[in-house]
C-alpha atoms as a PDB file:
ATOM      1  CA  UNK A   1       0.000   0.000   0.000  1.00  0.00           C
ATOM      2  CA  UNK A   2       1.253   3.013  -1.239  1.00  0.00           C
ATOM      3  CA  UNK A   3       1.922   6.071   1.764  1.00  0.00           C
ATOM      4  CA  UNK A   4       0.417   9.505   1.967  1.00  0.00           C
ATOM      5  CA  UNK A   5       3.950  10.635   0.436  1.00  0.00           C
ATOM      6  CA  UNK A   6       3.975   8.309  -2.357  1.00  0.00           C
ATOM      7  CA  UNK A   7       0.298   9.077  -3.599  1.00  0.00           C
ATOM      8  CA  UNK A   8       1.069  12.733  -3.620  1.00  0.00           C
ATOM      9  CA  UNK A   9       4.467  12.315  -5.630  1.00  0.00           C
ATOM     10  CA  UNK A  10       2.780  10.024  -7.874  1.00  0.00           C
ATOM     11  CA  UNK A  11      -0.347  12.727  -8.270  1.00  0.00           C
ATOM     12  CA  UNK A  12       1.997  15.065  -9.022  1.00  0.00           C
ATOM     13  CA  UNK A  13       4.204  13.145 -11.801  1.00  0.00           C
ATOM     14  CA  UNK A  14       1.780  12.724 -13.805  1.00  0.00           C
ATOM     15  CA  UNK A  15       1.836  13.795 -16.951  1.00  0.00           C
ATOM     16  CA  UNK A  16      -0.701  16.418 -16.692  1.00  0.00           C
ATOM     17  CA  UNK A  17      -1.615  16.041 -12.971  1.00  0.00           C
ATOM     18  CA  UNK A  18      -4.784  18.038 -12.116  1.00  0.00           C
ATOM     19  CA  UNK A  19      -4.959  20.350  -9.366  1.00  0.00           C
ATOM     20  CA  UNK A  20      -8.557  19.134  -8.189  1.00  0.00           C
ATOM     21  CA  UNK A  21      -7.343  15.176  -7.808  1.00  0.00           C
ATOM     22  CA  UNK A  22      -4.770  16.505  -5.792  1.00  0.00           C
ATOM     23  CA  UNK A  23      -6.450  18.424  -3.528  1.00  0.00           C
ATOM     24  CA  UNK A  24      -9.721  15.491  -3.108  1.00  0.00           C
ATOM     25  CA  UNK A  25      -6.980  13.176  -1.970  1.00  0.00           C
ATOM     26  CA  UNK A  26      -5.180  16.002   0.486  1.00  0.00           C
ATOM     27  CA  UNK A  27      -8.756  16.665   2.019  1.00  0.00           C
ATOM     28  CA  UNK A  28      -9.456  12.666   1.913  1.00  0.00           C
ATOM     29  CA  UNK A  29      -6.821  12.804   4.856  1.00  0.00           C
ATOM     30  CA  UNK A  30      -6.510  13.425   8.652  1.00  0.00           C
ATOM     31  CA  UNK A  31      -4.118  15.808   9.662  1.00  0.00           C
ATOM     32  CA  UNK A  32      -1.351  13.203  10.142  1.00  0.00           C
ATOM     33  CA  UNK A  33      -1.526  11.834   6.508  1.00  0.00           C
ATOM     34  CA  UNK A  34      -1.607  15.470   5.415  1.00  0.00           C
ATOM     35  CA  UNK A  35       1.501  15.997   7.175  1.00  0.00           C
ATOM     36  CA  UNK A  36       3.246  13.169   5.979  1.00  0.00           C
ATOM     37  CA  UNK A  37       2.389  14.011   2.589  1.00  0.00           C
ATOM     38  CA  UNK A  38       3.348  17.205   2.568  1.00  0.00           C
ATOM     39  CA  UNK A  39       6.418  16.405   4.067  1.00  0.00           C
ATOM     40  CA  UNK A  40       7.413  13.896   1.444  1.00  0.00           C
ATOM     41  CA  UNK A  41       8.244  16.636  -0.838  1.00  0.00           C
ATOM     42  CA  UNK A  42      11.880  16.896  -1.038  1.00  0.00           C
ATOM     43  CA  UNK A  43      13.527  19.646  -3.026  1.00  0.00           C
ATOM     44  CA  UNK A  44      12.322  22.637  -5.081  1.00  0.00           C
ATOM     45  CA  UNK A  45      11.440  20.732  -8.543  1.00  0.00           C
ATOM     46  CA  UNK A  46       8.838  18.827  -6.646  1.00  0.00           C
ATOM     47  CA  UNK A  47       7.392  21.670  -4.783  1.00  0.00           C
ATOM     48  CA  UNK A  48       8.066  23.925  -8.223  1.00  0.00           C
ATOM     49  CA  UNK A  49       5.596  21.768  -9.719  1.00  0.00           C
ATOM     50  CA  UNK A  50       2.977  21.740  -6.922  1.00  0.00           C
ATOM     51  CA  UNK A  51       3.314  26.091  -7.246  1.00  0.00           C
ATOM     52  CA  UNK A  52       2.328  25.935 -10.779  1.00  0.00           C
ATOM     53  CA  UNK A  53      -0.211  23.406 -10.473  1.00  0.00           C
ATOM     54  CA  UNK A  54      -2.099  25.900  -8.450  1.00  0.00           C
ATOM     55  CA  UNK A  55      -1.583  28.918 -10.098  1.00  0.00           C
ATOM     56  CA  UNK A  56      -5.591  29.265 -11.271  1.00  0.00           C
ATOM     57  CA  UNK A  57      -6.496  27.830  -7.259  1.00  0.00           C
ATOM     58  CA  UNK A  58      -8.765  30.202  -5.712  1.00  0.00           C
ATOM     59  CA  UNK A  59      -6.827  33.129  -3.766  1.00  0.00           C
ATOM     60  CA  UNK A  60      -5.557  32.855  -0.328  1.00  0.00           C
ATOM     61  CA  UNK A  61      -6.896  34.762   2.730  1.00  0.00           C
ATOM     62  CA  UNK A  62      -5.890  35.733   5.523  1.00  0.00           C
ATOM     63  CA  UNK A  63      -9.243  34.416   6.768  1.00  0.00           C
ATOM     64  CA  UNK A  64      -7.431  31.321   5.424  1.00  0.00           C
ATOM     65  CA  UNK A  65      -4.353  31.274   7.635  1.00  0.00           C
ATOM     66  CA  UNK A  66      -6.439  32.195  10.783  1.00  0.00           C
ATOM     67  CA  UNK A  67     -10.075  31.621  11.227  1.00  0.00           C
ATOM     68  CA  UNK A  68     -11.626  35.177  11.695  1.00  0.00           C
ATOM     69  CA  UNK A  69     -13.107  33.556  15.035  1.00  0.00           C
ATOM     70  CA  UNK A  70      -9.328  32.772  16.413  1.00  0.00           C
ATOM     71  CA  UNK A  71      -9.273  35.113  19.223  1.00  0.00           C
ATOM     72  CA  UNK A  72      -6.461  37.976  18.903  1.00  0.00           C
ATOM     73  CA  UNK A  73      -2.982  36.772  19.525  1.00  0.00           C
ATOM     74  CA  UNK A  74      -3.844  33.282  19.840  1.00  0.00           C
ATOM     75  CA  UNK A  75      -1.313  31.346  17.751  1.00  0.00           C
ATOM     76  CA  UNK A  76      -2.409  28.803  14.783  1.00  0.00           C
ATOM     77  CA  UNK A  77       0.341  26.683  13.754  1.00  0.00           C
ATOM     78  CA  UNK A  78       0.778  25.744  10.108  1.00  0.00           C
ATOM     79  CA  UNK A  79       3.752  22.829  10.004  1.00  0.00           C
ATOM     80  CA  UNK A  80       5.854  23.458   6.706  1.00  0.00           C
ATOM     81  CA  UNK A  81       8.642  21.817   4.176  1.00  0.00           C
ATOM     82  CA  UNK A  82      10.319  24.460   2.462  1.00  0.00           C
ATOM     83  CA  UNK A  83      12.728  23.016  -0.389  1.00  0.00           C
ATOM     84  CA  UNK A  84      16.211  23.290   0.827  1.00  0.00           C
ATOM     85  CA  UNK A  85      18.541  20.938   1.233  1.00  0.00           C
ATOM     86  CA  UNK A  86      19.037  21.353   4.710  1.00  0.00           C
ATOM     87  CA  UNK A  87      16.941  22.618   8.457  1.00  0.00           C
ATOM     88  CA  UNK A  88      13.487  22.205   5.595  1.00  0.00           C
ATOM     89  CA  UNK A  89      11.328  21.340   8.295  1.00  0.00           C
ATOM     90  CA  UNK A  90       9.821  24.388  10.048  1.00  0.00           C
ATOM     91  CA  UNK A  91       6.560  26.221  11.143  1.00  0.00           C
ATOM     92  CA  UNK A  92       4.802  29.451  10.272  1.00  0.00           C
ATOM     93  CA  UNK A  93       3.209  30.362  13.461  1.00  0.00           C
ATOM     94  CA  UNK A  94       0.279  33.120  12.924  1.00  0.00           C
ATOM     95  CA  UNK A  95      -1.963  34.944  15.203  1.00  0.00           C
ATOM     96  CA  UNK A  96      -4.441  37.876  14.493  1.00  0.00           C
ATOM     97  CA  UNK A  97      -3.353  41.524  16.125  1.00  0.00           C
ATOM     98  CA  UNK A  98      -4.163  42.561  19.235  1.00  0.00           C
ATOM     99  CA  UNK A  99      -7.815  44.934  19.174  1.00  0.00           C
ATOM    100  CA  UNK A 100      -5.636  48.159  19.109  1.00  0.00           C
ATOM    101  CA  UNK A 101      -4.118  47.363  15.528  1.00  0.00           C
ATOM    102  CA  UNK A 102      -5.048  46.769  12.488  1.00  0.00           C
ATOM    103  CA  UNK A 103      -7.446  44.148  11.569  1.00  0.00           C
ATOM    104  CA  UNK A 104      -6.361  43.217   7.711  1.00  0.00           C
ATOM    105  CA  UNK A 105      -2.981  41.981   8.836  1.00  0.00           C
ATOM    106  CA  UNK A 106      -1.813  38.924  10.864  1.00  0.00           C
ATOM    107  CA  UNK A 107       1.607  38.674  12.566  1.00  0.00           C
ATOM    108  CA  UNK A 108       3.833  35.820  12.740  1.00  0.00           C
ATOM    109  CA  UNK A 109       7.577  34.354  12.754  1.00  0.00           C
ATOM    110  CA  UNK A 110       9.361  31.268  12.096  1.00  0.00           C
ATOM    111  CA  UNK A 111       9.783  28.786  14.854  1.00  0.00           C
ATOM    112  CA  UNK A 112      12.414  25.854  13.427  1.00  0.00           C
ATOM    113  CA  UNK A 113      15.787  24.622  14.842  1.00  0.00           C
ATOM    114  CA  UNK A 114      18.064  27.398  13.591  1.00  0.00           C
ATOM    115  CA  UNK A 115      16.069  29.943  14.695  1.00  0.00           C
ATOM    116  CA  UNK A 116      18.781  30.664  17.701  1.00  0.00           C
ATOM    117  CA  UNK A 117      20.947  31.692  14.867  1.00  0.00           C
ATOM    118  CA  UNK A 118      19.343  33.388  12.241  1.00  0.00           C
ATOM    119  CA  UNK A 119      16.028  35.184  13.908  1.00  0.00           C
ATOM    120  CA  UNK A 120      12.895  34.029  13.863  1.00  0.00           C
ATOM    121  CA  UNK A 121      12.129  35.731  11.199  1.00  0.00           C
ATOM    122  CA  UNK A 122       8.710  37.708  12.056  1.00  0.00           C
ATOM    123  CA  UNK A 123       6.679  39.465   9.431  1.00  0.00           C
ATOM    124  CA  UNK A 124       3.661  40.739   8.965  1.00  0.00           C
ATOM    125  CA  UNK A 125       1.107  38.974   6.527  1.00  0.00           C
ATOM    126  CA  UNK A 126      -1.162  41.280   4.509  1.00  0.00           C
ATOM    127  CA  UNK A 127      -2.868  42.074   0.798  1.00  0.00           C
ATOM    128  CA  UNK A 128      -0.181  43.324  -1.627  1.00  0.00           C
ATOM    129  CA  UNK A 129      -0.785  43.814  -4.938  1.00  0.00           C
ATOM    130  CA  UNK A 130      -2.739  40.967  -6.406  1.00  0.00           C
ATOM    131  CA  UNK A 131      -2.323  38.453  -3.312  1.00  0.00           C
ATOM    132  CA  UNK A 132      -4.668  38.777  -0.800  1.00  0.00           C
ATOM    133  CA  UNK A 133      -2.403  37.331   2.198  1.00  0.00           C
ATOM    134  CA  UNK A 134       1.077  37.645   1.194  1.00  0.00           C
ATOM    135  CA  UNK A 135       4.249  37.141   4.040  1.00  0.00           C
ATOM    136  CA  UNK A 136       5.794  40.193   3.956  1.00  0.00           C
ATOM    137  CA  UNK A 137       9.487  40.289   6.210  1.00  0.00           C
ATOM    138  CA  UNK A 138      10.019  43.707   5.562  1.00  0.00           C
ATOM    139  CA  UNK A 139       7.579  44.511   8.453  1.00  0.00           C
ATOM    140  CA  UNK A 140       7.858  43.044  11.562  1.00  0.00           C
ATOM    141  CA  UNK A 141       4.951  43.211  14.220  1.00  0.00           C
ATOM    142  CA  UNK A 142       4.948  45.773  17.213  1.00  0.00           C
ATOM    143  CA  UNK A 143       3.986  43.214  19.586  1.00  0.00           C
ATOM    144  CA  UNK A 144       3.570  39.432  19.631  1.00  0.00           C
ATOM    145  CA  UNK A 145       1.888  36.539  22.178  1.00  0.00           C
ATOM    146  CA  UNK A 146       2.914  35.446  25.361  1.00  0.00           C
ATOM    147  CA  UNK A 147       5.692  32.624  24.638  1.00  0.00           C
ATOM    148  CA  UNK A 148       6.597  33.779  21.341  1.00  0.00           C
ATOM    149  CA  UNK A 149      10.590  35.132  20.777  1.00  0.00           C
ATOM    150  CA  UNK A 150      11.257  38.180  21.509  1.00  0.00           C
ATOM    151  CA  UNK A 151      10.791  40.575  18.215  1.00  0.00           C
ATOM    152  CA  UNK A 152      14.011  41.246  15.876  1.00  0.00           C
ATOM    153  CA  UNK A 153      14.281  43.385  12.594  1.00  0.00           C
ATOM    154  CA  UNK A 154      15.024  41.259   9.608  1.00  0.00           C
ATOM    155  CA  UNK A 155      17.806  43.654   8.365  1.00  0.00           C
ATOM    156  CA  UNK A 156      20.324  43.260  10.955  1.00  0.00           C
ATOM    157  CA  UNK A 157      22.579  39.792  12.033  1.00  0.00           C
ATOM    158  CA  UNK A 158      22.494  37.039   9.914  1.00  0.00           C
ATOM    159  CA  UNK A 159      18.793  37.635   9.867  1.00  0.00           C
ATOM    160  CA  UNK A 160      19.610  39.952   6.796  1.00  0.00           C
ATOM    161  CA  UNK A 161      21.152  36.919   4.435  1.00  0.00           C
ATOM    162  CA  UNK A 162      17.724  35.203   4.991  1.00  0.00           C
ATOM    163  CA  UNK A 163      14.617  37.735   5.666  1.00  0.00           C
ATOM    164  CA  UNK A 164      15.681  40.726   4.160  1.00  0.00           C
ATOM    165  CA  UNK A 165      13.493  42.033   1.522  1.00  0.00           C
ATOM    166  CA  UNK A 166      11.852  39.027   1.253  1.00  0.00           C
ATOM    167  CA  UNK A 167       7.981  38.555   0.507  1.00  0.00           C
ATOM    168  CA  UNK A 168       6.258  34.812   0.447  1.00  0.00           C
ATOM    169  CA  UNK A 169       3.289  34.611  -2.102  1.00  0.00           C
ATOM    170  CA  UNK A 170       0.692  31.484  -1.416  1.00  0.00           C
ATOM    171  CA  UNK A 171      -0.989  29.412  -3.227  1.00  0.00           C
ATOM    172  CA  UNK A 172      -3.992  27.560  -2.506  1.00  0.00           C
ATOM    173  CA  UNK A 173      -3.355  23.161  -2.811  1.00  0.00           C
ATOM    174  CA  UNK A 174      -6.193  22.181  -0.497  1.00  0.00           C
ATOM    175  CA  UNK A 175      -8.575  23.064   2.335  1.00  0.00           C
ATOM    176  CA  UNK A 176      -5.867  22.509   4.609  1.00  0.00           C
ATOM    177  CA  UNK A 177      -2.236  22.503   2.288  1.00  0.00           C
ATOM    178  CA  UNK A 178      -0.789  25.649   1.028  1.00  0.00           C
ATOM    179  CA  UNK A 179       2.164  26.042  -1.221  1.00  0.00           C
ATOM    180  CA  UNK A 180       4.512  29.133  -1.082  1.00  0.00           C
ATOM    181  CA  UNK A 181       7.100  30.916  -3.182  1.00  0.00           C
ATOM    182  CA  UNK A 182       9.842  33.739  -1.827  1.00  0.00           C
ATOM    183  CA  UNK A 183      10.720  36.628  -3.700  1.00  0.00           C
ATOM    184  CA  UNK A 184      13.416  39.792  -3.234  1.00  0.00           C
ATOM    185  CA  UNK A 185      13.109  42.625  -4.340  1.00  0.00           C
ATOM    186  CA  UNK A 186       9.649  41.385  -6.564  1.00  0.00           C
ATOM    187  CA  UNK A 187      11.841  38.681  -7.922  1.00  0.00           C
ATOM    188  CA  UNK A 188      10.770  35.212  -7.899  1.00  0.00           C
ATOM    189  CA  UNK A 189      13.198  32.773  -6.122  1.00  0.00           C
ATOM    190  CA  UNK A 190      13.978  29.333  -6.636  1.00  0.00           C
ATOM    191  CA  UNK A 191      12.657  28.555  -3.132  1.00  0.00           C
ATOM    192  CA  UNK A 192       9.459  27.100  -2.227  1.00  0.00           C
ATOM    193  CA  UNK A 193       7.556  25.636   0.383  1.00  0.00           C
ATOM    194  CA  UNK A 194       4.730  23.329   1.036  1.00  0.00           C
ATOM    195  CA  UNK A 195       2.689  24.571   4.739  1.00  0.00           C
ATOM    196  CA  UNK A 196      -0.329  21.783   6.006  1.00  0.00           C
ATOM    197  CA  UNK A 197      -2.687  23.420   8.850  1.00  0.00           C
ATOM    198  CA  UNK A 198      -4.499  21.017  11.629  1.00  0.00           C
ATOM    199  CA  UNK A 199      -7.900  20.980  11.069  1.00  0.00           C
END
């Protein structure tokens, strides 16, 4: 019997795979097959493939990434596999703003293993251009919830090789699986990820 991984990497070689078989068989699984599935892709032509595939997906939200009855700066965890070669396993951790800011913008950072050494990498997710929810480093929130890392700009440290300038655009995969792609500068970037949401 084929795994969670192995169905979605064989979805996804096909010759023309189709966006809404892959998504029926992400929703057809609990949150731990999800996981593993979404975890199973290794490496950016993979993941590459999985961004175009949803180019004509319905837009992202930020309604999305935290249910609008999440109560301010209560933390939703979405697990991710970014395509590097190394540390790929990490988590965007959002949270809507506290009642005295701004309500069409989330905060968040990156909580992963290297985080001690590079930042966690806090931004501030909110419409730009055509993208309705897009991760934006170049902000960084003014406050954040009890437990999170203290708040660092992204332009200073080693935090500036990785955060600076950089913006995350999502794509929708399924109810619960988003796929992501960084840009610099409004330059796309060889670097994607995959993020899967309990629910």
């Amino acid at each position: 019997m084929m795994s969670p991984g192995d169905r979605l990497f064989a979805l996804l070689r096909e010759h023309r795979p189709e966006r809404e078989a892959v998504a029926a068989f992400l929703d057809s699984l609990d949150h731990r097959g999800r996981l593993a599935a979404v975890r199973a892709l290794d490496g950016s032509v993979i993941q590459q493939r999985l961004w175009e595939l949803c180019a004509e997906a319905p837009p992202v939200t930020l309604a999305d990434l935290v249910p609008p009855q999440t109560p301010p700066l209560r933390e939703v965890i979405w697990y991710g596999k970014n395509s590097l070669p190394a540390c790929s396993l990490f988590e965007k951790r959002f949270c809507r703003p506290s009642p005295r800011h701004a309500a069409e913008e989330l905060w968040g950072y990156n909580h992963y293993r290297l985080a001690w050494l590079t930042g966690p990498g806090y931004f501030v997710c909110h419409p730009e251009g055509d993208a309705l929810a897009a991760i934006d480093y170049r902000r960084v929130p003014p406050e954040h919830p009890a437990g999170w890392p203290a708040i660092q700009p992204n332009d200073r440290g080693l935090a500036r090789f990785v955060y600076r300038d950089l913006v995350d655009y999502l794509r929708r995969v399924a109810r619960h699986v988003l796929v992501g792609r960084a840009t610099r500068h409004g330059k796309a970037l060889p670097n994607f990820f995959v993020l899967c949401r309990e629910g």
